[in-house]
Protein backbone atom coordinates (compact mmCIF):
# COMPACT_ATOMS: atom_id res chain seq x y z
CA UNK A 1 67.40 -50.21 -158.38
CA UNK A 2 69.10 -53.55 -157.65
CA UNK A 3 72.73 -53.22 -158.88
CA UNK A 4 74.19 -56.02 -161.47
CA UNK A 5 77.77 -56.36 -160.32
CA UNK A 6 76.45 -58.83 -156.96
CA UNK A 7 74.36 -61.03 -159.37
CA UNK A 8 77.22 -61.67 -161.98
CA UNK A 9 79.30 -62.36 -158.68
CA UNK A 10 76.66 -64.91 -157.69
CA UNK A 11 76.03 -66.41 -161.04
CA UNK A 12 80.04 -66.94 -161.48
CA UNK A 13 80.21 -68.64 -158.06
CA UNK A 14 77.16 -71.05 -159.33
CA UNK A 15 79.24 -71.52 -162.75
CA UNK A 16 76.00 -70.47 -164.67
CA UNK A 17 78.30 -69.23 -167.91
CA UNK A 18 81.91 -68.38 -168.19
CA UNK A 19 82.99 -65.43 -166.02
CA UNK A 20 83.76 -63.61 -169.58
CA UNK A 21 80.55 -64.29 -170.74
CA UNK A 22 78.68 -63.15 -167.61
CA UNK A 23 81.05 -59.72 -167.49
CA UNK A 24 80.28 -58.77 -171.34
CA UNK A 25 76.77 -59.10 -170.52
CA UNK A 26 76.66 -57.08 -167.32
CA UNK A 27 79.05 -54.51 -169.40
CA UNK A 28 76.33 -54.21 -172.11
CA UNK A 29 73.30 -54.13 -169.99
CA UNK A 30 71.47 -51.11 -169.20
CA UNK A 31 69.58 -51.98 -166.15
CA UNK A 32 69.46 -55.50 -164.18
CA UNK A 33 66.07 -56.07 -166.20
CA UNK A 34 68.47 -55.80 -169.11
CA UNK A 35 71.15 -58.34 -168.16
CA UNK A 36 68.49 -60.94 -166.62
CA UNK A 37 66.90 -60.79 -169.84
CA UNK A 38 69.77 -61.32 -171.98
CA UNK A 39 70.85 -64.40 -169.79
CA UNK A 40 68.11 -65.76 -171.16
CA UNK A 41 68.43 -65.37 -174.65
CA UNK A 42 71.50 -67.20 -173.96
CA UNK A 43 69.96 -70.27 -172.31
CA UNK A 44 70.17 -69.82 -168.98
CA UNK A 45 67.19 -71.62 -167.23
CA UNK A 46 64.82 -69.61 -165.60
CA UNK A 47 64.88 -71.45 -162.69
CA UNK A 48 68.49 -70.89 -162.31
CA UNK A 49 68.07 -67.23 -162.47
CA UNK A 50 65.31 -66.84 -159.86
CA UNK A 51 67.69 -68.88 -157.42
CA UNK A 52 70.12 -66.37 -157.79
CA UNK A 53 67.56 -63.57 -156.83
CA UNK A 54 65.56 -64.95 -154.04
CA UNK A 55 69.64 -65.21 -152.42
CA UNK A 56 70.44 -61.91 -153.61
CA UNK A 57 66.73 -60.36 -152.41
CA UNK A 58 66.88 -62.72 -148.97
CA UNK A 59 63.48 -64.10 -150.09
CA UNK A 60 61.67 -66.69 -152.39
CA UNK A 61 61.11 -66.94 -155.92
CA UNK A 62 58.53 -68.11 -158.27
CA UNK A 63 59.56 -70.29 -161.53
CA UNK A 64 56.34 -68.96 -163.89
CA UNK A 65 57.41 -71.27 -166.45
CA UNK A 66 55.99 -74.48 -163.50
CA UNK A 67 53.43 -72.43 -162.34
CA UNK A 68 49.48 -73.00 -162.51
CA UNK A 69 47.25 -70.43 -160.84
CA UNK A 70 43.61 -70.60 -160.31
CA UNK A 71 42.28 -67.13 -161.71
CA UNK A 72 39.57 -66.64 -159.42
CA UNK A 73 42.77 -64.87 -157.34
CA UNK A 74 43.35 -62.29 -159.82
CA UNK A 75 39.98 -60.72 -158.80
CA UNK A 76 42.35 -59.05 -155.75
CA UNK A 77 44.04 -56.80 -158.67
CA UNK A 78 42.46 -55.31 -161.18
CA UNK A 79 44.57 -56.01 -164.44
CA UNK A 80 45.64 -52.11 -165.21
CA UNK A 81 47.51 -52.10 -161.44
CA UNK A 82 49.05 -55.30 -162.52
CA UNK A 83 50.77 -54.50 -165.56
CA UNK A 84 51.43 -50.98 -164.39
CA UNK A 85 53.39 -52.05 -161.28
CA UNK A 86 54.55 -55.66 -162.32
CA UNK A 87 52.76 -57.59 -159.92
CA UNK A 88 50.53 -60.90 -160.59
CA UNK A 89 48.49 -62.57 -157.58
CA UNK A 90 48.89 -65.89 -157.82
CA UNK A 91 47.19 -67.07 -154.44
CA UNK A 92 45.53 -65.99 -151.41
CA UNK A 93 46.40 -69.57 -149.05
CA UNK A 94 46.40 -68.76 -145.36
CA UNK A 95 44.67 -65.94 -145.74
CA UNK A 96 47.23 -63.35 -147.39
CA UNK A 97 48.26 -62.40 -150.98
CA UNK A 98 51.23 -64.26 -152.47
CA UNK A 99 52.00 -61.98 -155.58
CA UNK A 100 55.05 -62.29 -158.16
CA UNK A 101 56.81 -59.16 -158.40
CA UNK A 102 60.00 -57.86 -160.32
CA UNK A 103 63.50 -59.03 -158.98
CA UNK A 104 64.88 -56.49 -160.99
CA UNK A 105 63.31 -53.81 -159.04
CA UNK A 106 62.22 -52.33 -155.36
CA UNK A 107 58.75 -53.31 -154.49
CA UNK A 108 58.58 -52.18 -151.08
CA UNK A 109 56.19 -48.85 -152.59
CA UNK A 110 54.18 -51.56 -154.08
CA UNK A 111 53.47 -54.05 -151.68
CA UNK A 112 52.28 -51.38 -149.12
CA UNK A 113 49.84 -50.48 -151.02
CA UNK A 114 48.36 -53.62 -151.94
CA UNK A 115 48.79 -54.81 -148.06
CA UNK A 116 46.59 -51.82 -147.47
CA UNK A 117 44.29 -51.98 -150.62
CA UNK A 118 43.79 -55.62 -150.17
CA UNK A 119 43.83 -55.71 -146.36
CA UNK A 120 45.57 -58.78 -146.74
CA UNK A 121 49.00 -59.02 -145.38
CA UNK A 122 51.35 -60.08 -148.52
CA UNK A 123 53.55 -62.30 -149.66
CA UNK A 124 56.20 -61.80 -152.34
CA UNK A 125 57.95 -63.78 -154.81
CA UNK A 126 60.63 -62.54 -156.92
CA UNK A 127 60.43 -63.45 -160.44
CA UNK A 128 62.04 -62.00 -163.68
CA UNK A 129 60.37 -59.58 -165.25
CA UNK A 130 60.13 -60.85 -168.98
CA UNK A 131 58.66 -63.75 -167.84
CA UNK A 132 56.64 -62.03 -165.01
CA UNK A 133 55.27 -59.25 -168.01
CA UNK A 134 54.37 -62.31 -170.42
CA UNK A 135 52.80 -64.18 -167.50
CA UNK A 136 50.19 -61.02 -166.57
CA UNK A 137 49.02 -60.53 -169.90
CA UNK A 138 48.88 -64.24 -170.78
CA UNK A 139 47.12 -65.10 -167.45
CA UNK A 140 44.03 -62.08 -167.62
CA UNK A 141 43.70 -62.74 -171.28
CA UNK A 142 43.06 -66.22 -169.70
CA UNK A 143 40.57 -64.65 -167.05
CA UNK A 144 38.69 -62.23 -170.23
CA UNK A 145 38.09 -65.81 -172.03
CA UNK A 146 36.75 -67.59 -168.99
CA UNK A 147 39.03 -69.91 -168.47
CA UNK A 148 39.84 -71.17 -164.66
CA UNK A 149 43.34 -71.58 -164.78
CA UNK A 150 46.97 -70.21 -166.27
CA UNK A 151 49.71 -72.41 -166.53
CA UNK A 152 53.22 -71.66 -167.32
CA UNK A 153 54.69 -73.23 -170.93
CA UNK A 154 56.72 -76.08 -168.99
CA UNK A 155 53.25 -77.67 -167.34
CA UNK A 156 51.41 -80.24 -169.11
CA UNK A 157 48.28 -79.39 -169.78
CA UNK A 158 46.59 -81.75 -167.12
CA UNK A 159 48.99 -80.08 -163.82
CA UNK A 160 47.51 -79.52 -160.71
CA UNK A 161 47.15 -75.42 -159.51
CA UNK A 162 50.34 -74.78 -157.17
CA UNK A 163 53.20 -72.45 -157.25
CA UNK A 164 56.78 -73.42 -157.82
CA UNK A 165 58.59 -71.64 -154.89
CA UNK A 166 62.57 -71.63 -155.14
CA UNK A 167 64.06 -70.80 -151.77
CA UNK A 168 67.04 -68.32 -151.64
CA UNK A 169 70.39 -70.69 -152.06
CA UNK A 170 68.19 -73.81 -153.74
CA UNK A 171 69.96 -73.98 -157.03
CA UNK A 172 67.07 -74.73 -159.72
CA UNK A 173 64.67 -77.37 -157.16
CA UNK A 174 61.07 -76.08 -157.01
CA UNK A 175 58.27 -77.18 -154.74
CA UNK A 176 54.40 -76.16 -154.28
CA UNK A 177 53.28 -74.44 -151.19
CA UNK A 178 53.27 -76.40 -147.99
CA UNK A 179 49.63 -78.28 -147.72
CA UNK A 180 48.38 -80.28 -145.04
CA UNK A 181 49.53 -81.19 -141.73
CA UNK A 182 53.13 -81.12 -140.81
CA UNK A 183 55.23 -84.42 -140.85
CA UNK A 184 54.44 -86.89 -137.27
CA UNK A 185 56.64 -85.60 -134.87
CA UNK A 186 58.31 -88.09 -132.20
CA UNK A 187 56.23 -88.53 -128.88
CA UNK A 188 59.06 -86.65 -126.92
CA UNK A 189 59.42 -83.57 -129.36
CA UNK A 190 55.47 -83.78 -129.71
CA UNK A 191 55.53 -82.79 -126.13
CA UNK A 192 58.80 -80.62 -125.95
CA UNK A 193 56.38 -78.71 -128.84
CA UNK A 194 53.52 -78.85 -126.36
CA UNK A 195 55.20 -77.61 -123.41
CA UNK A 196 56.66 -74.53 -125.42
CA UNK A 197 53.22 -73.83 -126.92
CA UNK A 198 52.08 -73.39 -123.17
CA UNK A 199 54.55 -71.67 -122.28
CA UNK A 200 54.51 -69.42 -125.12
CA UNK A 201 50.97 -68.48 -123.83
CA UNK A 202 51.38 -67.97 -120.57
CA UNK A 203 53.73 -65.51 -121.35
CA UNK A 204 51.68 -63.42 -123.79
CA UNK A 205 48.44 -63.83 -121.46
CA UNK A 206 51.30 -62.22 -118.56
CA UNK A 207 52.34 -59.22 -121.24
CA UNK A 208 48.77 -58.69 -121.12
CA UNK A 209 47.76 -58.70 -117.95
CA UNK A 210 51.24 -56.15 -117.73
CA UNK A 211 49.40 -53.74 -120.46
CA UNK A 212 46.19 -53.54 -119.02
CA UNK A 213 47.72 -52.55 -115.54
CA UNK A 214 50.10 -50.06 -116.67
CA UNK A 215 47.31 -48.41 -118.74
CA UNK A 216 45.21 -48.29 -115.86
CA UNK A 217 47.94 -46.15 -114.04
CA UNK A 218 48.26 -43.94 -116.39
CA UNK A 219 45.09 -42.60 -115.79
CA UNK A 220 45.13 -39.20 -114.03
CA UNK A 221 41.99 -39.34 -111.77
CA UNK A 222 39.86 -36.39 -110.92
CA UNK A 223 39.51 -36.45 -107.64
CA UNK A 224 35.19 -35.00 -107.37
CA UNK A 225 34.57 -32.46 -104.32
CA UNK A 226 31.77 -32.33 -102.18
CA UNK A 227 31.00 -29.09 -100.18
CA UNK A 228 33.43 -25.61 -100.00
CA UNK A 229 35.34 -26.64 -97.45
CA UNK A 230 38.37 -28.66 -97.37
CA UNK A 231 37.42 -30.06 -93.68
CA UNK A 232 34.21 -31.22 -95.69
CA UNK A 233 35.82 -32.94 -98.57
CA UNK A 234 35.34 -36.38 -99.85
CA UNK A 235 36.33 -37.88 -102.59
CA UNK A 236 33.16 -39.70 -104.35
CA UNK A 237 35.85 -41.53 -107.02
CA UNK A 238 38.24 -41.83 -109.81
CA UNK A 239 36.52 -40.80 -113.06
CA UNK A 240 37.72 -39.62 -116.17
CA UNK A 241 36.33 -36.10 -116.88
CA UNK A 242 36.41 -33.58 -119.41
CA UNK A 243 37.09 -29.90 -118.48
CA UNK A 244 36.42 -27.08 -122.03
CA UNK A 245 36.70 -27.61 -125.22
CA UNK A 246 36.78 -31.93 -126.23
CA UNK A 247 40.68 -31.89 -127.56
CA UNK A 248 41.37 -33.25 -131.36
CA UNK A 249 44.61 -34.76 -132.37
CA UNK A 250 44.61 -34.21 -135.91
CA UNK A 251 47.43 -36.22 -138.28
CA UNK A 252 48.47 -36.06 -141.83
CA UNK A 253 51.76 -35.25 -143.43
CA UNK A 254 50.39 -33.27 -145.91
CA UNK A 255 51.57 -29.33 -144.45
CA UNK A 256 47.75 -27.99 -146.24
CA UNK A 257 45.26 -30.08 -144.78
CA UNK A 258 46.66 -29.64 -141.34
CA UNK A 259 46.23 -25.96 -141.68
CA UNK A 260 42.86 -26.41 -142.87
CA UNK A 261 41.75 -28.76 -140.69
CA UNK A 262 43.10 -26.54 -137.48
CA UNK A 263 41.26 -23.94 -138.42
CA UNK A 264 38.16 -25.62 -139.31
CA UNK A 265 38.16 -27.50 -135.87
CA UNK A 266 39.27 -24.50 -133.41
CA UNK A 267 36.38 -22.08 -135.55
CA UNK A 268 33.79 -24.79 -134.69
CA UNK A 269 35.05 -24.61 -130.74
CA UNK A 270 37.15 -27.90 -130.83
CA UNK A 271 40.60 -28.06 -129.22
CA UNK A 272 42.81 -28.99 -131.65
CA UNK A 273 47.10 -30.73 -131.92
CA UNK A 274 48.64 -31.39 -134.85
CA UNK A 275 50.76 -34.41 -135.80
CA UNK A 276 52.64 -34.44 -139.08
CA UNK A 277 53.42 -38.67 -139.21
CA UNK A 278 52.12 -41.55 -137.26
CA UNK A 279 55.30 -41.95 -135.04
CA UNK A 280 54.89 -38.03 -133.47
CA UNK A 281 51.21 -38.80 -133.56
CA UNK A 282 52.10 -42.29 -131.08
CA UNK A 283 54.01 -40.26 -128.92
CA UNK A 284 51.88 -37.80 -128.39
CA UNK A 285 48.99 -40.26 -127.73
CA UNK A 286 51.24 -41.79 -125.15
CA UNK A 287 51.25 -38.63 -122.93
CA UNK A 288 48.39 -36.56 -123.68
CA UNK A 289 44.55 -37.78 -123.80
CA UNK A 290 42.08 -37.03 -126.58
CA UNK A 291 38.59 -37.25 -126.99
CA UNK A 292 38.85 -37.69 -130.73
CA UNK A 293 41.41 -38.44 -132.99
CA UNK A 294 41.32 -37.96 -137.38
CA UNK A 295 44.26 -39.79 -138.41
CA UNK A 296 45.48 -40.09 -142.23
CA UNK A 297 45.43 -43.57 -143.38
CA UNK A 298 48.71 -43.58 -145.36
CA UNK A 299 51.59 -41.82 -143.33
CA UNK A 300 55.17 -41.95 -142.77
CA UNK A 301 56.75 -43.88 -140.11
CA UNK A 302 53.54 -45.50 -138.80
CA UNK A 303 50.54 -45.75 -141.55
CA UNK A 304 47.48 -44.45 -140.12
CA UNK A 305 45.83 -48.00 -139.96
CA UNK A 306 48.44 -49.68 -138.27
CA UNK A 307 48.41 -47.10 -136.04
CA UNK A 308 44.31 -46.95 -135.20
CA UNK A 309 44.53 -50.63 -135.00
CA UNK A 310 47.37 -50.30 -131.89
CA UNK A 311 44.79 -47.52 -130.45
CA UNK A 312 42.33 -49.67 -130.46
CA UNK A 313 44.05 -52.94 -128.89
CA UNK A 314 44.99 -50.54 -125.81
CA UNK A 315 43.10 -50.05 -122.74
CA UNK A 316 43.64 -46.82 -122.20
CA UNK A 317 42.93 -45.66 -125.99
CA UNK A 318 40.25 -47.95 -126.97
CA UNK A 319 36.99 -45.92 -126.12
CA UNK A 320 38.83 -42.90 -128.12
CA UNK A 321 36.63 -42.14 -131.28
CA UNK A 322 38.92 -42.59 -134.51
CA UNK A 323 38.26 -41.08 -138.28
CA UNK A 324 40.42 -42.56 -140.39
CA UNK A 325 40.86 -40.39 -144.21
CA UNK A 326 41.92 -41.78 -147.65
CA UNK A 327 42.22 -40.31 -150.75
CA UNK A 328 40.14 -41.30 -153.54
CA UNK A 329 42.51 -43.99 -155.61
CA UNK A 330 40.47 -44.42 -158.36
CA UNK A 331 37.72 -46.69 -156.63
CA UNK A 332 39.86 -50.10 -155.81
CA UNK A 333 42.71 -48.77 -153.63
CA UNK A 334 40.50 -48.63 -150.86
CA UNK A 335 38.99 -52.06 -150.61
CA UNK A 336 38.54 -53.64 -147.08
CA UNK A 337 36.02 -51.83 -144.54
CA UNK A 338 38.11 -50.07 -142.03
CA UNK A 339 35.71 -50.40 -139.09
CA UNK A 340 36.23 -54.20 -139.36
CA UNK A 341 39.79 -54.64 -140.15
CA UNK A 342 41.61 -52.01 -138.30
CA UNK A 343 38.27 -51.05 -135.63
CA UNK A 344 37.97 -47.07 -136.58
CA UNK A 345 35.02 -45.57 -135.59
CA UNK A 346 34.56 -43.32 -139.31
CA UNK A 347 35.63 -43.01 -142.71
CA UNK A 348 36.14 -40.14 -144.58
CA UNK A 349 37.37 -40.31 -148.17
CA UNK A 350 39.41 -37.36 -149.48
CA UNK A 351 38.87 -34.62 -150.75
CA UNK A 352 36.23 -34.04 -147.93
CA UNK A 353 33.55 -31.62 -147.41
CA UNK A 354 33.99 -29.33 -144.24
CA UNK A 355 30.02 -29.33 -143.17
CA UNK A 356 30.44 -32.99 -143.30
CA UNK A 357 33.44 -33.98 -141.31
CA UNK A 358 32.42 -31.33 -138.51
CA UNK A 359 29.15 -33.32 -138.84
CA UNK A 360 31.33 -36.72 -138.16
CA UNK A 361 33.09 -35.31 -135.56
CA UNK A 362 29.83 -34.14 -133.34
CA UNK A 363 28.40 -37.44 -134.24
CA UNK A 364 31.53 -39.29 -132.47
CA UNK A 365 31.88 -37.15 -129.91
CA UNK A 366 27.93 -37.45 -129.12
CA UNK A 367 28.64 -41.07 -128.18
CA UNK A 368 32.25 -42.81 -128.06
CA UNK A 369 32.28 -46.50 -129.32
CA UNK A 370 33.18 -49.15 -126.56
CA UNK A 371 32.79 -52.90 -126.42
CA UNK A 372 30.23 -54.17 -124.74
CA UNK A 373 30.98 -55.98 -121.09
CA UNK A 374 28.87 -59.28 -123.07
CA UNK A 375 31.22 -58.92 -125.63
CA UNK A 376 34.36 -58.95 -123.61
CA UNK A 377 33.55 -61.00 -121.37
CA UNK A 378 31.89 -63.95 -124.60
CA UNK A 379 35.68 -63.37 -125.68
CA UNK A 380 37.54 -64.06 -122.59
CA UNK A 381 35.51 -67.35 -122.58
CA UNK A 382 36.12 -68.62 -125.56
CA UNK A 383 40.24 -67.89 -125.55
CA UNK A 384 40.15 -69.97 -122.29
CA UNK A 385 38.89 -72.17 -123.67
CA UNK A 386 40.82 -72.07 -126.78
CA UNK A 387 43.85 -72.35 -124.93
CA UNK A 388 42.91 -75.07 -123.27
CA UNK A 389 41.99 -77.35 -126.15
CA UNK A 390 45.30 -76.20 -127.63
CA UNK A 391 47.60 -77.23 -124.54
CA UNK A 392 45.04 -80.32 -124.59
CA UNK A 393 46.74 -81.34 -128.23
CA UNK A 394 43.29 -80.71 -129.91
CA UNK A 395 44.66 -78.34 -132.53
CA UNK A 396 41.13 -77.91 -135.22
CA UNK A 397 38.76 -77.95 -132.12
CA UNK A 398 41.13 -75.19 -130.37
CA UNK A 399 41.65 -73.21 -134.06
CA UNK A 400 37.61 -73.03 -134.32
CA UNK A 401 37.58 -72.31 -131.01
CA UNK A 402 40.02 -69.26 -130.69
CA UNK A 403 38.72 -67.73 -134.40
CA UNK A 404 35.43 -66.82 -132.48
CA UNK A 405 36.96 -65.53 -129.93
CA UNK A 406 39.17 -63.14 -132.32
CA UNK A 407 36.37 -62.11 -133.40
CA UNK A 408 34.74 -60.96 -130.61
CA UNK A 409 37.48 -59.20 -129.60
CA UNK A 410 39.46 -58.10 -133.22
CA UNK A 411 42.04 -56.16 -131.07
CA UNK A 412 43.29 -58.80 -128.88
CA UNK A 413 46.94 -59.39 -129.51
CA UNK A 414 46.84 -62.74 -127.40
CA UNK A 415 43.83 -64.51 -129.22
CA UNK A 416 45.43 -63.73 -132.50
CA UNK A 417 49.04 -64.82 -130.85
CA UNK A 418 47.43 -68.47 -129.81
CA UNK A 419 44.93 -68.56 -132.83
CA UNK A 420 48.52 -68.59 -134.87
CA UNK A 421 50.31 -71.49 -132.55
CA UNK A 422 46.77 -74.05 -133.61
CA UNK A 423 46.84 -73.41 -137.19
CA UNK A 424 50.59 -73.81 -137.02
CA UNK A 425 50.27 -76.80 -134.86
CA UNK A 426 47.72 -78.05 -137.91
CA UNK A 427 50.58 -77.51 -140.35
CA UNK A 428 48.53 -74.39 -141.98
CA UNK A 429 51.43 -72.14 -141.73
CA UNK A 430 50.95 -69.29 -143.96
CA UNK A 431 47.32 -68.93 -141.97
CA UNK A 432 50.17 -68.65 -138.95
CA UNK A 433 52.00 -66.27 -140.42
CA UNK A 434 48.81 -63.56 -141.24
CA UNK A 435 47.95 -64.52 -137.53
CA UNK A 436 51.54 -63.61 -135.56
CA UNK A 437 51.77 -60.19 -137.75
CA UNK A 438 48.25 -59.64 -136.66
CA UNK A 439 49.27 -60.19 -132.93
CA UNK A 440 52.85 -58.19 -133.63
CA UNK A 441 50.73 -55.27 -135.51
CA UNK A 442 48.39 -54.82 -132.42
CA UNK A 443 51.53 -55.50 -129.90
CA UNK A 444 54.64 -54.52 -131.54
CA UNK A 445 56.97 -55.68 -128.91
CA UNK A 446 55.29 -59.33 -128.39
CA UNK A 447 58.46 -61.10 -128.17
CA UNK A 448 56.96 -64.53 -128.47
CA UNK A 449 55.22 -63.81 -131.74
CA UNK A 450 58.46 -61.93 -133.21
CA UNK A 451 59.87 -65.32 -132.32
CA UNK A 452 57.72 -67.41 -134.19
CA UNK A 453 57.59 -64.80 -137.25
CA UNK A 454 61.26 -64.79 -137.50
CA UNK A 455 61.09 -68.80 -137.94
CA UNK A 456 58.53 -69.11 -140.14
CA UNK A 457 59.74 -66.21 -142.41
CA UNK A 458 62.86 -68.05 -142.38
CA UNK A 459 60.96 -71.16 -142.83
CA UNK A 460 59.50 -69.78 -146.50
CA UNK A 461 62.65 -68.48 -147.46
CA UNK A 462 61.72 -64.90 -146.11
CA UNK A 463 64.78 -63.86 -145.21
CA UNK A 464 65.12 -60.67 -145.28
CA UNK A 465 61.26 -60.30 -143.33
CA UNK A 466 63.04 -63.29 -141.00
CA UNK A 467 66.13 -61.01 -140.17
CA UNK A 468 63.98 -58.02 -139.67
CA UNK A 469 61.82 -60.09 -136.85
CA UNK A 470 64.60 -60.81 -135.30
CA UNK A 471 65.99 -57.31 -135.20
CA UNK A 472 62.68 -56.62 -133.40
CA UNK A 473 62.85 -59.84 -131.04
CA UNK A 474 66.33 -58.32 -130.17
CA UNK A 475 64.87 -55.08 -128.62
CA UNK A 476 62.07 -57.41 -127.31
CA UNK A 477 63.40 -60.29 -125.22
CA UNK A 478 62.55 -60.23 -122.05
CA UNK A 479 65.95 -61.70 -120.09
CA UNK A 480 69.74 -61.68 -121.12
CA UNK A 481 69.34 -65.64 -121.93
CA UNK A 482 66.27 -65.01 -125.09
CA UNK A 483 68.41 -61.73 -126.24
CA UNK A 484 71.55 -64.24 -126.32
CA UNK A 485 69.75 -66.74 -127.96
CA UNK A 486 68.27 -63.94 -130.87
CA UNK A 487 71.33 -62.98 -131.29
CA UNK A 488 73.25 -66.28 -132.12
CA UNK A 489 70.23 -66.78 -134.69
CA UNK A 490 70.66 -63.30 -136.29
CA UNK A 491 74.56 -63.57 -136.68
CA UNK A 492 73.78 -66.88 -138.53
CA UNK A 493 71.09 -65.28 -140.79
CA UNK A 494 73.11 -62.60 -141.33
């Protein structure tokens, strides 16, 4: 729970009331919903109070009382989740969720879920939660009469949809969402901008090139004899080849269903590990080979989707057959189609039937999904040629350009990396933003993209997402001079 005493310290330095007055309310409050509340009973704006949160919380607010949202968006939350867990959608621009939750509480519990119910990636707003409770139930009663939009009480009646986004340390000053391009840029920083972009590219487009070769040699070739002597031996080629039993790497955190499932697999002649969280299931991916792999969705450490989505932007792992399970979350939790957004193989919703997940697990087995050469190679294609409209300064030709190719080839942590540089040379930066955490998710050491995450986190008043980038960029730079420069950025943020 967020403590009180650091927002009364912030509120005094602001000179929002009297330091007596803000200390007899802190003393009397039960729990920071509590104090925020009674601030304002005693007048303090609600604009004023979000500004303190989004700097306490290191990200931005939302001012519901100058808010208008078009209620088509509350579709992506049913209305029981909402006023169970506080949360109240209020866009889906770019491509993600931007949601209001509780200042007054931790969301993180909350916002993983809906990234993974959603599949959207998810933006949050802080906002307090009187106004936040008022604004749910005022806003679907809106939906349940048919009306198109909820505004907040300090709109007239004939305001435009938008959001009213404080930024951490803005005392009170609300804006909209960025739309449209981004202001003209002189001719010599359009081309310092150009140059980087390039650059930028080149880079990831080496890192890949890098990946592909080091999975290559980690294969262990089997080395095929011909004849029984060894004066008479030739070796035909290098081909991967299975010897017994196809081997199972099984992963859940739940102690039960690992049992069961071992002994389910081994009775029906299967190989099988165990993995109790995603991160000891990565690391044993990374030194052992499977032929099949049933992987939890929601895990600790690494969830289970972020996890078959890395599998399947590798190599090496990509032809490797993934079921991904879910338990049954009473029939919304699970809404995006896992074969297109994260590229497993199977679903199987929990509780399972044995006969049938044995029956899933032949079926894989029987033939392992791989890309097709036309498919790879339609990709390749098209982010050439992406990339080259992009360095060419033709930003929407290059954007179209580069969103076919991503979808050739879902898994490909450079198309998604330079489909993010054209829609943030067009100015669409929250599109950007879903597209660099795409490339990060599928590469998480992509030091260019942690780059650009980190600024436009910091950008949207993020801060807290823009310090955590930059944690990662740390580990990720490639030469002393990038680390340095990471670094210097950090200590500022921090």
């Amino acid at each position: 729970m967020t403590s009180v005493e650091p927002i009364a310290r912030l509120l005094a330095q602001r000179g929002t009331l009297p330091e007596a007055a803000l200390q007899d309310a802190a003393a009397r409050a039960k729990s920071p919903a509590d104090f925020l509340g009674s601030l304002l009973e005693q007048g303090v704006p609600e604009p004023d109070l979000v500004g303190v949160m989004a700097e306490h919380l290191g990200m931005p607010g939302v001012d519901l009382s100058r808010t208008n949202i078009d209620l088509a968006v509350l579709a992506r939350i049913p209305r029981l989740v909402a006023e169970s867990d506080l949360v109240l959608p209020l866009s889906d621009e770019g491509g993600r969720l931007h949601v209001a939750v509780n200042a007054a509480v931790e969301n993180e519990e909350v916002l993983e879920e809906l990234r993974f119910a959603t599949g959207m990636e998810i933006s949050a707003y802080a906002a307090l939660p009187g106004p936040l409770r008022e604004a749910i139930t005022f806003a679907y009663d809106a939906k349940d009469q048919g009306e198109s939009s909820w505004r907040g009480g300090a709109l007239a009646a004939d305001s435009e949809v938008g959001v009213a986004v404080i930024l951490p340390g803005v005392r009170g000053e609300t804006g909209p969402f960025d739309r449209g391009p981004p202001p003209a840029a002189s001719a010599g920083q359009a081309r310092k901008d150009e140059l980087e972009t390039i650059e930028e590219i080149e880079t990831v487009e080496g890192m890949e090139n890098l990946q592909d070769l080091d999975s290559l040699e980690d294969l262990e070739p089997l080395e095929l004899e011909v004849g029984g002597d060894e004066s008479e031996e030739e070796v035909l080629g290098s081909v991967g080849v299975r010897v017994g039993p196809a081997r199972i790497l099984a992963v859940d955190d739940d102690p039960e269903i690992l049992r069961l499932l071992d002994r389910t697999l081994r009775s029906a002649g299967y190989a099988v590990e165990l993995a109790r969280d995603g991160r000891e299931a990565e690391k044993k991916i990374e030194k052992e080979r499977y032929d099949l792999i049933l992987l939890d969705a929601m895990l600790p450490q690494v969830h289970g989707f972020e996890l078959c989505a890395r599998l399947k932007a590798n190599a090496r792992t990509r032809s490797v057959p993934v079921i991904l399970c879910s338990a049954v979350y009473r029939g919304w939790r699970y809404a995006s189609d896992v074969r297109e957004t994260f590229g497993a193989d199977d679903y199987l919703e929990k509780p399972f039937h044995l006969p049938d997940l044995l029956h899933r697990v032949a079926e894989r087995l029987s033939g392992k999904s791989e890309a097709s050469p036309q498919a790879s190679e339609k990709a390749e294609r098209l982010y050439q040629k992406g990339t080259g409209l992009l360095e060419a300064g033709q930003a929407a030709e290059a954007r179209k350009t580069l969103e076919e190719a991503a979808r050739e080839d879902p898994f490909s942590a450079r198309a998604h990396f330079a489909l993010a540089k054209a829609m943030q040379a067009q100015g669409d930066l929250f599109s950007a933003l879903t597209e660099y955490e795409r490339a990060v998710e599928l590469r998480p050491n992509l030091f260019p993209a942690l780059r650009a995450l980190a600024g436009l986190y910091e950008e949207k008043g993020f801060r807290r997402k823009a310090t955590e980038a930059l944690e990662r960029a740390l580990h990720a730079a490639p030469d002393a001079e990038s680390r340095e420069a990471v670094r210097a950025r950090l200590l500022q943020l921090l």
